[in-house]
N, C-alpha and C. Protein backbone atom coordinates (compact mmCIF):
# COMPACT_ATOMS: atom_id res chain seq x y z
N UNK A 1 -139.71 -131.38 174.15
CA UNK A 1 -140.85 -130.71 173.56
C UNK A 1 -140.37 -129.58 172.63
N UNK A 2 -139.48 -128.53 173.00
CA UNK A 2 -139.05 -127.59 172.44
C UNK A 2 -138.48 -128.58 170.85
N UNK A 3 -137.49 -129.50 170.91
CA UNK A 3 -137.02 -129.78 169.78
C UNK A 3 -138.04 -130.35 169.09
N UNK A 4 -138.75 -131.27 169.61
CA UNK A 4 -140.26 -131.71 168.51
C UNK A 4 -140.91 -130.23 167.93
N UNK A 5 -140.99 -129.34 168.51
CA UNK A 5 -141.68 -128.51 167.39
C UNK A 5 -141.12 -127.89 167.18
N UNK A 6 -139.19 -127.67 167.39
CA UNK A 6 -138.54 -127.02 166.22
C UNK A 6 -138.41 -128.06 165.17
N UNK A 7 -138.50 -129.17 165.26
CA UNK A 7 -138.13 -130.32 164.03
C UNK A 7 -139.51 -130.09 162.95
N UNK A 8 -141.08 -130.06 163.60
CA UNK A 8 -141.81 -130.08 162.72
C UNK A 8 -142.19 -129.12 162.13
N UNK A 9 -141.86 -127.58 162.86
CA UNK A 9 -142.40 -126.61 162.02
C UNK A 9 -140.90 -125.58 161.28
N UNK A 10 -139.76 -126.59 161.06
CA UNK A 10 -138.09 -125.48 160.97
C UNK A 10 -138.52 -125.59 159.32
N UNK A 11 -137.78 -124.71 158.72
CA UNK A 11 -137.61 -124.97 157.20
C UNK A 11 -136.44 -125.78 156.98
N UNK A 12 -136.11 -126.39 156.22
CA UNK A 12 -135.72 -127.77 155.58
C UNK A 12 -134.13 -127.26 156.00
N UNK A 13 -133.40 -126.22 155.19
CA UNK A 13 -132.35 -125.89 155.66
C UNK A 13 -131.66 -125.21 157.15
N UNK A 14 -132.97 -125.34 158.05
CA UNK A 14 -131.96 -124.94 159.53
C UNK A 14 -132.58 -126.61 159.93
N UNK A 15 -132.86 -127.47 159.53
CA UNK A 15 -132.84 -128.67 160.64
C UNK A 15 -131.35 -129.28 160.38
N UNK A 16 -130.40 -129.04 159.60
CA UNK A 16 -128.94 -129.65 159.67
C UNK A 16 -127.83 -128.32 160.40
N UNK A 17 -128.50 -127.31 160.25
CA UNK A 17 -127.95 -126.32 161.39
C UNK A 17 -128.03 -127.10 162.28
N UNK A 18 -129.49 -127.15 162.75
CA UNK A 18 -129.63 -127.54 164.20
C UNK A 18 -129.22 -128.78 164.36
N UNK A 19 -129.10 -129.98 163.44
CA UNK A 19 -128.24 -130.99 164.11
C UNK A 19 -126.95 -130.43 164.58
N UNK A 20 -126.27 -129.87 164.10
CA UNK A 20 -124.65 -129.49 164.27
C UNK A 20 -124.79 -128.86 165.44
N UNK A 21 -125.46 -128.26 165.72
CA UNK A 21 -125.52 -127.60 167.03
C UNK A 21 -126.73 -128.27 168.06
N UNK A 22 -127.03 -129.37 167.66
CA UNK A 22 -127.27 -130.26 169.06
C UNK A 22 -126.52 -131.49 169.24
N UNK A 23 -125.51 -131.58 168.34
CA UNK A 23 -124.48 -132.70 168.08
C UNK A 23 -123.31 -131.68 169.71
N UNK A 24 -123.13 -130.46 168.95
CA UNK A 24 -122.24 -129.84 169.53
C UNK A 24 -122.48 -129.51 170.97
N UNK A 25 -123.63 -129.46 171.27
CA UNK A 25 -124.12 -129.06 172.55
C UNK A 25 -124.19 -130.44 173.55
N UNK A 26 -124.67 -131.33 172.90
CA UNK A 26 -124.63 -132.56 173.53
C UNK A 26 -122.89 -132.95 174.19
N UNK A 27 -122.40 -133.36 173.23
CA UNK A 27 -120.88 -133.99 173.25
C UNK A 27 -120.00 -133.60 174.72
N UNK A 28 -120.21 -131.95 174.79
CA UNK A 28 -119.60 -131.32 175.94
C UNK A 28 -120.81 -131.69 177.37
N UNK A 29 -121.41 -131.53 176.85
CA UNK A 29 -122.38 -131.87 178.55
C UNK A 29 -122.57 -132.66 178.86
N UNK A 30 -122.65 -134.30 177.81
CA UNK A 30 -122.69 -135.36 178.40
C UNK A 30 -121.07 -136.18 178.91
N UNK A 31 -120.55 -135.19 178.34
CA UNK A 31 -118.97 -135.71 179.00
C UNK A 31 -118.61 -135.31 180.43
N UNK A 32 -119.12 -133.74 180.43
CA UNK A 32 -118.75 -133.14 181.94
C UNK A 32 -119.78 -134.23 183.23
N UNK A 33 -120.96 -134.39 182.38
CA UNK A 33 -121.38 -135.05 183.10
C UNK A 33 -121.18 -136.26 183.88
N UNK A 34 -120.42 -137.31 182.50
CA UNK A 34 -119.83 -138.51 182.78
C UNK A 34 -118.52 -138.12 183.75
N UNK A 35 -117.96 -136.99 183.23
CA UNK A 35 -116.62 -136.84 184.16
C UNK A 35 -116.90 -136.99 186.23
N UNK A 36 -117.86 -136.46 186.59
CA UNK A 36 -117.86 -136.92 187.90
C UNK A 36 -118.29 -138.31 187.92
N UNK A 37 -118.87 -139.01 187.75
CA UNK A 37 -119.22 -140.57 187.41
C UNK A 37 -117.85 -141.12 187.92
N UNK A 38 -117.28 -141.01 186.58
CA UNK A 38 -115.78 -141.87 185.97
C UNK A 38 -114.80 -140.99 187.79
N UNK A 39 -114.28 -139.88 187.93
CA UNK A 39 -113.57 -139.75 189.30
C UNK A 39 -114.18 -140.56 190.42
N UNK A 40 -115.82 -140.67 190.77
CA UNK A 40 -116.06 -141.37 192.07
C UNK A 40 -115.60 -143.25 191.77
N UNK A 41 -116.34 -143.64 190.40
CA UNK A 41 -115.62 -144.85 189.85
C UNK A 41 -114.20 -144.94 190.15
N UNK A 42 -113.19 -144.45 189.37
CA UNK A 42 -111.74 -145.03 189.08
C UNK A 42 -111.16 -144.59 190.54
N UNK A 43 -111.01 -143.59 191.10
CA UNK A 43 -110.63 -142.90 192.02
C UNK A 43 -111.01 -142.72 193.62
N UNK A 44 -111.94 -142.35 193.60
CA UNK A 44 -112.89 -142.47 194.74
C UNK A 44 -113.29 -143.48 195.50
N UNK A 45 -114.10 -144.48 194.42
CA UNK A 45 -114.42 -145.98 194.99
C UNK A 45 -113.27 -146.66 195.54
N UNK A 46 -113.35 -147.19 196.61
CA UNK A 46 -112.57 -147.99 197.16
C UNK A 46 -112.66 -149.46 196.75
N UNK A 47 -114.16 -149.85 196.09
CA UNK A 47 -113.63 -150.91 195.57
C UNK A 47 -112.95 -151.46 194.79
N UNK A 48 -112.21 -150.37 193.72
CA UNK A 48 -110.86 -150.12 192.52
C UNK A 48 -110.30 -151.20 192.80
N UNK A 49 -109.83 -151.25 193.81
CA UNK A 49 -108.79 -151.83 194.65
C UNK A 49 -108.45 -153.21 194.59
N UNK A 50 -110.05 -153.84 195.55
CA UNK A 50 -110.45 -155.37 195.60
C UNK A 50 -110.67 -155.71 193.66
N UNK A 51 -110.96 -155.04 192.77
CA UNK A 51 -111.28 -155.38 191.61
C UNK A 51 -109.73 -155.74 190.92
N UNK A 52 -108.79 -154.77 191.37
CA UNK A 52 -107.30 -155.07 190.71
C UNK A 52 -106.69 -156.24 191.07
N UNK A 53 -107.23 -157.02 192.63
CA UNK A 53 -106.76 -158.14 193.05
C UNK A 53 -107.04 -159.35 192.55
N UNK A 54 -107.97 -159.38 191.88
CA UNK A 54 -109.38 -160.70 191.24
C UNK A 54 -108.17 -160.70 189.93
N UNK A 55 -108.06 -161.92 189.45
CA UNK A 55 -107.23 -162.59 188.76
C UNK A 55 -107.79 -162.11 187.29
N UNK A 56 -108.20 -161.15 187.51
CA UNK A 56 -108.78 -160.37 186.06
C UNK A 56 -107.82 -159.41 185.82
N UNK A 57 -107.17 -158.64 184.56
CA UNK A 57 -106.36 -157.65 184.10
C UNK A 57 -106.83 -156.12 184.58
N UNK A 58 -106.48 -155.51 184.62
CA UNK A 58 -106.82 -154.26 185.11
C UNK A 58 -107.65 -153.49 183.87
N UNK A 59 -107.20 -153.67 182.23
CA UNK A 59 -107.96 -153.39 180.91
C UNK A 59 -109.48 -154.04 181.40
N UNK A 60 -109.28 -155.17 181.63
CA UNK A 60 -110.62 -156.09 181.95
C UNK A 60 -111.75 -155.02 182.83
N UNK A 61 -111.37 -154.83 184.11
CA UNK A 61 -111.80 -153.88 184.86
C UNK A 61 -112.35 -152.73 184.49
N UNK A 62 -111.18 -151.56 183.22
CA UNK A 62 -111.39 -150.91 182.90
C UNK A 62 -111.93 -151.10 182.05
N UNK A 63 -112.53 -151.48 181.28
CA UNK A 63 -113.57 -152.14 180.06
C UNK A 63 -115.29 -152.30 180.88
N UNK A 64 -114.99 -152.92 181.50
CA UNK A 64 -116.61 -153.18 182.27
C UNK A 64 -116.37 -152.11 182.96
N UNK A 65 -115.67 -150.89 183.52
CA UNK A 65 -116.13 -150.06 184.35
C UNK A 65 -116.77 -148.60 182.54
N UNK A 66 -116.16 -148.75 181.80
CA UNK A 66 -116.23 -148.10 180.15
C UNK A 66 -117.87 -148.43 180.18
N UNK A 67 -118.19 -149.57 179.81
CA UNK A 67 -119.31 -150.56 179.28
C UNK A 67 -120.79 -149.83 180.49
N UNK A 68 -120.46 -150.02 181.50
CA UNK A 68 -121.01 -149.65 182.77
C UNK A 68 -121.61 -148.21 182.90
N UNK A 69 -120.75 -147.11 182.35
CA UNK A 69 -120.59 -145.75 182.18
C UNK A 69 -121.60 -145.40 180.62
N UNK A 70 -120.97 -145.72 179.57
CA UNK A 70 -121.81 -146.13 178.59
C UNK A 70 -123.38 -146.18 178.87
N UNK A 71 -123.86 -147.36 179.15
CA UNK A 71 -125.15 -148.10 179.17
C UNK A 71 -126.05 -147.77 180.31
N UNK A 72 -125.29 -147.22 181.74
CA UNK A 72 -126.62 -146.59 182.30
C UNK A 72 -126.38 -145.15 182.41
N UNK A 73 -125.53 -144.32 181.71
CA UNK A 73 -125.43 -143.02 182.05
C UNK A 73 -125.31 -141.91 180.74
N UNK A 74 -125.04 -142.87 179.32
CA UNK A 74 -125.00 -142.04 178.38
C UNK A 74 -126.13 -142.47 177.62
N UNK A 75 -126.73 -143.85 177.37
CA UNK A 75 -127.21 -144.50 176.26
C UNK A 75 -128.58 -144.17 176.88
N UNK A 76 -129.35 -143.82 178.21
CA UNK A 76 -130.78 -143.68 178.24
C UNK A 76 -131.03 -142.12 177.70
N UNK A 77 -129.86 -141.11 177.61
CA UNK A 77 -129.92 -140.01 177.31
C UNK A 77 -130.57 -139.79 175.88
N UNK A 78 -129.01 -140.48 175.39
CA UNK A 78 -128.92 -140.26 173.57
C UNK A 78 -130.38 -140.68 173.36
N UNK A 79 -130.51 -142.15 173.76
CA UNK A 79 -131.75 -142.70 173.40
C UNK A 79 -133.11 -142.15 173.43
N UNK A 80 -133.38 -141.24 174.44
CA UNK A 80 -133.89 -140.19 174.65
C UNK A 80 -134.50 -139.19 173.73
N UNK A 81 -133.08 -138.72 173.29
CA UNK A 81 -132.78 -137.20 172.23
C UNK A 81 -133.40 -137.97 170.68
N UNK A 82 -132.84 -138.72 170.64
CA UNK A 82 -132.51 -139.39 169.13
C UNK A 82 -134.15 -140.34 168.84
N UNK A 83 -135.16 -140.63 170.20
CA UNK A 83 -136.41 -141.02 169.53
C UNK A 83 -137.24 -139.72 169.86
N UNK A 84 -136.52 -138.67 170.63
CA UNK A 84 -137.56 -137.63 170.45
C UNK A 84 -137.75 -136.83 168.91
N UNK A 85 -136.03 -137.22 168.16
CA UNK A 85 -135.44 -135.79 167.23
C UNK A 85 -136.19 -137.49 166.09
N UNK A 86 -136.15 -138.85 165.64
CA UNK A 86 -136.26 -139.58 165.26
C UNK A 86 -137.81 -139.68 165.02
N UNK A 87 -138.99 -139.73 166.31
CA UNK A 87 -139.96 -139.52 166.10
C UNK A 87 -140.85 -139.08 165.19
N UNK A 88 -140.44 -137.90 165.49
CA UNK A 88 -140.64 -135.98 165.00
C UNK A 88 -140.65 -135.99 163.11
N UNK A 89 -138.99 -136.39 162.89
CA UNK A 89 -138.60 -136.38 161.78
C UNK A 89 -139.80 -137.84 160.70
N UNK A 90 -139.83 -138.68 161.35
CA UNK A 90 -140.40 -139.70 160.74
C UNK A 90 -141.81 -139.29 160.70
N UNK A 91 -142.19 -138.66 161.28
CA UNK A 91 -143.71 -137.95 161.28
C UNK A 91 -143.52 -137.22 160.00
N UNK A 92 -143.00 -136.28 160.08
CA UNK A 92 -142.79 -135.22 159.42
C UNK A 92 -142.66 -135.36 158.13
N UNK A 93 -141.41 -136.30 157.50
CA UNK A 93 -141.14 -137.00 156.26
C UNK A 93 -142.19 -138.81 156.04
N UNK A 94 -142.66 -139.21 156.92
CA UNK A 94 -143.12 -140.27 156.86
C UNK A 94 -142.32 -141.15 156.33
N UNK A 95 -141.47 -141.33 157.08
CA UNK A 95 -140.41 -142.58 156.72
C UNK A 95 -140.29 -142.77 158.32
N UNK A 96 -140.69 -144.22 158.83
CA UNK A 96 -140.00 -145.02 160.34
C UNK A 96 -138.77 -145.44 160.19
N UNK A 97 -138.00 -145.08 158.81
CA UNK A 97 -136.77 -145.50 159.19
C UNK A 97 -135.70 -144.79 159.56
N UNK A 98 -136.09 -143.33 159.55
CA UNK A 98 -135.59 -141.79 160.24
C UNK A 98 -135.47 -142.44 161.99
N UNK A 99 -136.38 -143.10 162.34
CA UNK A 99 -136.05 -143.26 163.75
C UNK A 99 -134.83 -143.91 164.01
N UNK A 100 -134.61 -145.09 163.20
CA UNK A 100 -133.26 -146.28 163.34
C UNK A 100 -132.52 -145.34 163.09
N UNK A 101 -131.82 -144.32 161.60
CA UNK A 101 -131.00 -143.51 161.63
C UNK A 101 -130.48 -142.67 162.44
N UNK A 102 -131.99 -141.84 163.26
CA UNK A 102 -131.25 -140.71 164.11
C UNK A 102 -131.00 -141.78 165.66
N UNK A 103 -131.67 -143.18 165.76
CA UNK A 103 -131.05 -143.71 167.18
C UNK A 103 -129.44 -143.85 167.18
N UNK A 104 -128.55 -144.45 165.50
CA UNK A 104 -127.56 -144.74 165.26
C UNK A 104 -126.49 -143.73 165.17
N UNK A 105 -127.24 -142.62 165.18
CA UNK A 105 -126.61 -141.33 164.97
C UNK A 105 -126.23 -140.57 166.13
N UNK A 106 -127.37 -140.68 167.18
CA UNK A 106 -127.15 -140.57 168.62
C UNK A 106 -126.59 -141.10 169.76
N UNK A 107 -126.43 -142.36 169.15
CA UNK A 107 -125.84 -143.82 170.18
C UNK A 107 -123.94 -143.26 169.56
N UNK A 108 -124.02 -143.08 168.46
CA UNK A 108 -122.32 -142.68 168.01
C UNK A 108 -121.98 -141.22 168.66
N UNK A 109 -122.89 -140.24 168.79
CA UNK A 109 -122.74 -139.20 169.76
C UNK A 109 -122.18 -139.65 170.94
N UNK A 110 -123.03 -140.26 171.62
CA UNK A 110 -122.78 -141.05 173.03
C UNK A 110 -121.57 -141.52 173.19
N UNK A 111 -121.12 -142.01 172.16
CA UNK A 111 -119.85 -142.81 172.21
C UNK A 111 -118.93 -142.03 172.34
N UNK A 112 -118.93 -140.50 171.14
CA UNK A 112 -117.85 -140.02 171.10
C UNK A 112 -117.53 -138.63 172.33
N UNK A 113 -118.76 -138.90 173.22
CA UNK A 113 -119.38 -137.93 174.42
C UNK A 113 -117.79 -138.46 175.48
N UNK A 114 -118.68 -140.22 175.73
CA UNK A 114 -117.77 -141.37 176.38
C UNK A 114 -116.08 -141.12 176.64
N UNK A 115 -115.72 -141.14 175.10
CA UNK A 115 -114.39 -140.90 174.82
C UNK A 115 -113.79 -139.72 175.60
N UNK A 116 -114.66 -138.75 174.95
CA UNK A 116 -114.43 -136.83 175.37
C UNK A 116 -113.90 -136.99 176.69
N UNK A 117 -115.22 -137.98 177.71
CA UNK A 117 -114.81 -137.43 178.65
C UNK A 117 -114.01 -138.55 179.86
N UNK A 118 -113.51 -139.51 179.55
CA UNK A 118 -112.64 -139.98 179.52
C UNK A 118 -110.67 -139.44 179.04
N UNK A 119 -111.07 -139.07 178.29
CA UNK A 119 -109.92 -137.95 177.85
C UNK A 119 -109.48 -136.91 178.68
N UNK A 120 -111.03 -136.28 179.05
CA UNK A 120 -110.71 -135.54 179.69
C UNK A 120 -110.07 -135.38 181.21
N UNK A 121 -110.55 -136.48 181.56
CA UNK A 121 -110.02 -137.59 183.04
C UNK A 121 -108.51 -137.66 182.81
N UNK A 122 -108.61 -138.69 181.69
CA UNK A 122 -106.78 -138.82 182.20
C UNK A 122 -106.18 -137.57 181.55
N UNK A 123 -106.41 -136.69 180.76
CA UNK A 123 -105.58 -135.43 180.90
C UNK A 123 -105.22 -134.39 182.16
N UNK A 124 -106.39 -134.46 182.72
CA UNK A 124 -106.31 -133.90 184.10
C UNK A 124 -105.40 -134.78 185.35
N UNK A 125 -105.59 -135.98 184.73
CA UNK A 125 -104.88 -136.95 185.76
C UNK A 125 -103.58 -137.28 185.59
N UNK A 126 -102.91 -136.56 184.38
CA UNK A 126 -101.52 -136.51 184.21
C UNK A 126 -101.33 -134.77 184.28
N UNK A 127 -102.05 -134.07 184.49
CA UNK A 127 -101.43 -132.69 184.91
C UNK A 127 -101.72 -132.11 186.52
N UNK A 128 -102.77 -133.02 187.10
CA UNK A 128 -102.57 -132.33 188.18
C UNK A 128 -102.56 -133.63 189.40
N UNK A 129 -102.52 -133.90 190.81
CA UNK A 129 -102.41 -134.75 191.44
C UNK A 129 -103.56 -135.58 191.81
N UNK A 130 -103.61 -136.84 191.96
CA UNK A 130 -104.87 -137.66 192.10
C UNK A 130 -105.58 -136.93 193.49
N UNK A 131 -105.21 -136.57 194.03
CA UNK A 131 -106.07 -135.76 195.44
C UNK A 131 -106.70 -134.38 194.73
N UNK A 132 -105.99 -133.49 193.67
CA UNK A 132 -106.78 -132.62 193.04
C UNK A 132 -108.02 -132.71 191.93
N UNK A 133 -107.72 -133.73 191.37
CA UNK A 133 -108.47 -134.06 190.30
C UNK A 133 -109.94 -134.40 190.42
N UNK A 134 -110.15 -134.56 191.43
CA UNK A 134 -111.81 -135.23 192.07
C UNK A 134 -112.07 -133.61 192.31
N UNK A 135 -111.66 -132.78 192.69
CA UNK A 135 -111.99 -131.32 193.16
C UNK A 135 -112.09 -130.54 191.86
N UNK A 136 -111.01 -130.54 190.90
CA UNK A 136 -111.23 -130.03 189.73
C UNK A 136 -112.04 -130.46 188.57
N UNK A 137 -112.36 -131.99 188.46
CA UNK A 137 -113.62 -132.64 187.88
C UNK A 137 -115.19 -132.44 188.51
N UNK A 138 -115.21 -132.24 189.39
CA UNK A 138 -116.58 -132.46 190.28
C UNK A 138 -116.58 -130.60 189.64
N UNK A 139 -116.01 -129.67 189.73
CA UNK A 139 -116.32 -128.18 189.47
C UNK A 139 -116.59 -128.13 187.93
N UNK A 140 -115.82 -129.00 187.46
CA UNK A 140 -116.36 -129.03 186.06
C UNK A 140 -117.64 -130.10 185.73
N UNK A 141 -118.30 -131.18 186.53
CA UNK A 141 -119.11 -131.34 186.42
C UNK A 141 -120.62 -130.94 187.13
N UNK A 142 -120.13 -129.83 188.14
CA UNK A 142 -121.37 -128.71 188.58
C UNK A 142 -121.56 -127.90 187.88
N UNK A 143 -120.47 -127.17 186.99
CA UNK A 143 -120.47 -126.22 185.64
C UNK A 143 -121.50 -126.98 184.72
N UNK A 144 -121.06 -128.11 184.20
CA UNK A 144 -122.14 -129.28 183.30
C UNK A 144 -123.56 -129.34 183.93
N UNK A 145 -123.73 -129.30 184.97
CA UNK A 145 -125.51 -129.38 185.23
C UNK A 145 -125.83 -127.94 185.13
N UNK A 146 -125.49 -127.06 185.45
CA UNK A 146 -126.22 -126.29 185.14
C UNK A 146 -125.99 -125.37 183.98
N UNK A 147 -124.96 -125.67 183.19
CA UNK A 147 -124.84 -125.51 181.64
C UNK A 147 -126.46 -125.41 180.91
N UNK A 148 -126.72 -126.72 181.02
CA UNK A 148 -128.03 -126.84 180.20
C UNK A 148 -129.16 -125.70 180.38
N UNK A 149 -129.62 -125.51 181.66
CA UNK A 149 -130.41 -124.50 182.28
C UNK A 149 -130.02 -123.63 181.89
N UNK A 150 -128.96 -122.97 182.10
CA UNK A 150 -128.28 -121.57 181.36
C UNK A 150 -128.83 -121.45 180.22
N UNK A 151 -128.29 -122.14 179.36
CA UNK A 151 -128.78 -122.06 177.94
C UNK A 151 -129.97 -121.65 177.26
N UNK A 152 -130.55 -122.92 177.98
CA UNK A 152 -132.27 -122.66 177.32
C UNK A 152 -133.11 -121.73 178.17
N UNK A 153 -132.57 -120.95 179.45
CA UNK A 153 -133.30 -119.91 179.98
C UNK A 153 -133.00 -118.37 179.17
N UNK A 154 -131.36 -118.49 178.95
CA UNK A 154 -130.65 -117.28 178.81
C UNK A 154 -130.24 -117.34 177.00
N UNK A 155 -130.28 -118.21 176.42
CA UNK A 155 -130.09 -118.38 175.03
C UNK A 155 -131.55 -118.41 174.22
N UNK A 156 -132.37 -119.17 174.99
CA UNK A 156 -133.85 -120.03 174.12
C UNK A 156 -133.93 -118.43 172.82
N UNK A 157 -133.80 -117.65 173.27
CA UNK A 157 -134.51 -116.39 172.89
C UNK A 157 -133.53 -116.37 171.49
N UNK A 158 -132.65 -116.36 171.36
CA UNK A 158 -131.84 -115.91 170.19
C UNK A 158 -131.19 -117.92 169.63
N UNK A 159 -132.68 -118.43 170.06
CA UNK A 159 -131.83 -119.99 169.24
C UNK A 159 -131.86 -119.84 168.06
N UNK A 160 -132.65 -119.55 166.97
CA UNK A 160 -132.38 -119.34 165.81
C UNK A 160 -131.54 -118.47 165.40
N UNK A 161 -131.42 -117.30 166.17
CA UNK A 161 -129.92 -116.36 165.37
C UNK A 161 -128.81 -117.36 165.38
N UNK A 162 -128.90 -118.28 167.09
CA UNK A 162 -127.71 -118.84 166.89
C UNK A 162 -127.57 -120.05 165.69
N UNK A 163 -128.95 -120.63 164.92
CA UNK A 163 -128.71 -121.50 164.06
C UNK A 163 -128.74 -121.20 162.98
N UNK A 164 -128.59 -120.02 163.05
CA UNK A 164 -128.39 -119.32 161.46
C UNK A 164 -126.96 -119.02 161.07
N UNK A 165 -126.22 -119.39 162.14
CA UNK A 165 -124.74 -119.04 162.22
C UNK A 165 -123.79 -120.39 162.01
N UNK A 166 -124.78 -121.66 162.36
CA UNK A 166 -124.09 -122.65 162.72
C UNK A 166 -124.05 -123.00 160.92
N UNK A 167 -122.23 -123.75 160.60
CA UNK A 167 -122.05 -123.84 159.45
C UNK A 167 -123.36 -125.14 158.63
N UNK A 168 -123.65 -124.65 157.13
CA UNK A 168 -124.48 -125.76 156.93
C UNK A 168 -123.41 -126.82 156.00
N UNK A 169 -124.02 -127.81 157.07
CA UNK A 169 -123.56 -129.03 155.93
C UNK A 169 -124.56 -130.38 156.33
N UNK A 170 -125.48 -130.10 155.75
CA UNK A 170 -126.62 -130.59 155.45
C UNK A 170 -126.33 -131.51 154.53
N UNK A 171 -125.39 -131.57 153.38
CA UNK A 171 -124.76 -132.86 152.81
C UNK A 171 -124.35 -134.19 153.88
N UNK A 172 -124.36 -133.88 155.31
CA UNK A 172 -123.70 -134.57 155.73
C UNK A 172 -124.99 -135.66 156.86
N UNK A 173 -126.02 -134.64 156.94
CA UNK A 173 -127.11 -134.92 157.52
C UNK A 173 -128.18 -135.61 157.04
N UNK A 174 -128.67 -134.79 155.79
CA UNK A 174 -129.43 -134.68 154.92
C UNK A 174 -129.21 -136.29 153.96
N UNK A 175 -130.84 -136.65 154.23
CA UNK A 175 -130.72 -138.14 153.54
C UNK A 175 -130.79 -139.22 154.76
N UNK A 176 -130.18 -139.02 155.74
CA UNK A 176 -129.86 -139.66 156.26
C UNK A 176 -130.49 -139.57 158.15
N UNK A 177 -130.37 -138.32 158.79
CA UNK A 177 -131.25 -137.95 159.88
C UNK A 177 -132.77 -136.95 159.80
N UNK A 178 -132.67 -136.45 158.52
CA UNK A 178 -133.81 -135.87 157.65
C UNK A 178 -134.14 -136.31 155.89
N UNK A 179 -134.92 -136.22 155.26
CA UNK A 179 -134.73 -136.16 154.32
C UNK A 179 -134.11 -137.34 153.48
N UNK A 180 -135.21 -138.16 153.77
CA UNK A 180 -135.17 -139.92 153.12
C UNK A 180 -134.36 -140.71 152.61
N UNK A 181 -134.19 -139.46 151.60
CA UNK A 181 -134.18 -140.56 149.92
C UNK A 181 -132.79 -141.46 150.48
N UNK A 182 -132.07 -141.15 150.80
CA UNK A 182 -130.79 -142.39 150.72
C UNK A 182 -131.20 -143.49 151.42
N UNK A 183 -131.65 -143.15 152.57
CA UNK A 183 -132.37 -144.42 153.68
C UNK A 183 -133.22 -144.86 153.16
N UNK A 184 -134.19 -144.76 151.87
CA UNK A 184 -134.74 -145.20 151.22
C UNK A 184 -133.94 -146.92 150.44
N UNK A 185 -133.24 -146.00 149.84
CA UNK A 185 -131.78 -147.13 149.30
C UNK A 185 -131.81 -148.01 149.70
N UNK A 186 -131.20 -147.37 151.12
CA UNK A 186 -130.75 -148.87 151.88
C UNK A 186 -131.85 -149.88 152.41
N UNK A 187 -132.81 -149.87 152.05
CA UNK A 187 -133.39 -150.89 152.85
C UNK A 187 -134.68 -151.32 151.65
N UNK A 188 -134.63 -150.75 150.08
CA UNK A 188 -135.51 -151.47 149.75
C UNK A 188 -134.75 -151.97 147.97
């Protein structure tokens, strides 16, 4: 709700602020988030185990456990954000094809959320011991839930100072998650 009526009533130059800084805000929280997921998965589950025995490759495994993580834990999110911020915008500019853009734009968030926090797994899992790592991921993904709350209780108040700060590059947005004309292009 809050972002639908910062999208319809912002002036033209803070809605690519505010992508950059809901690009940026997203990426880290949906990773910490995924990060306890991915430890009870790879680590935790005992069925790891019986799955390494099945005449399937262990990539194999790790691919459908990727795919799995993905599709019910990042993609109802993005999907979420991106027809609320997609909606809004297509109202606003009257173009429905702002929705396909900002879903494609959000689903590649997701992805690069995925990665983050995957990364962040096996970095931890080559610096500290597989018995620590479920203890030091799970603290960083209790930090991640209540990240969000923090924010919009203890920030909401100064969101625009903070998007007045965030760099513009609205060249990069612009046309494409707001502001038509290129998506125009492509499709007629």
């Amino acid at each position: 709700m809050v972002l639908n009526i910062f999208l319809i009533n912002a002036e033209e130059f803070l809605i690519g602020k505010a992508a950059v800084l809901l690009s940026l805000f997203i990426i880290p929280v949906l990773a910490l988030f995924l990060v306890n997921g991915i430890i009870k998965e790879m680590f935790m589950d005992k069925n790891i185990d019986s799955y390494l025995v099945l005449p399937v490759t262990p990539k194999a495994v790790f691919s459908v456990k990727l795919f799995y993580q993905f599709t019910f834990k990042v993609l109802p999110i993005v999907l979420f954000i991106s027809m609320a911020a997609g909606l809004t915008l297509a109202a606003r500019y009257e173009s429905p094809l702002l929705i396909l853009s900002n879903i494609v734009y959000f689903i590649f968030i997701g992805a690069v959320s995925t990665a983050f926090a995957y990364l962040i797994v096996f970095i931890v899992t080559k610096i500290s011991s597989a018995k620590r790592v479920g203890e030091i991921l799970t603290l960083a993904g209790g930090f991640a839930s209540v990240l969000p709350y923090f924010i919009i209780m203890a920030g909401s108040q100064y969101l625009i100072g903070i998007i007045d700060f965030m760099p513009d590059v609205s060249f990069i947005f612009s046309g494409f998650l707001y502001k038509p004309e290129i998506v125009k292009y492509f499709c007629c």
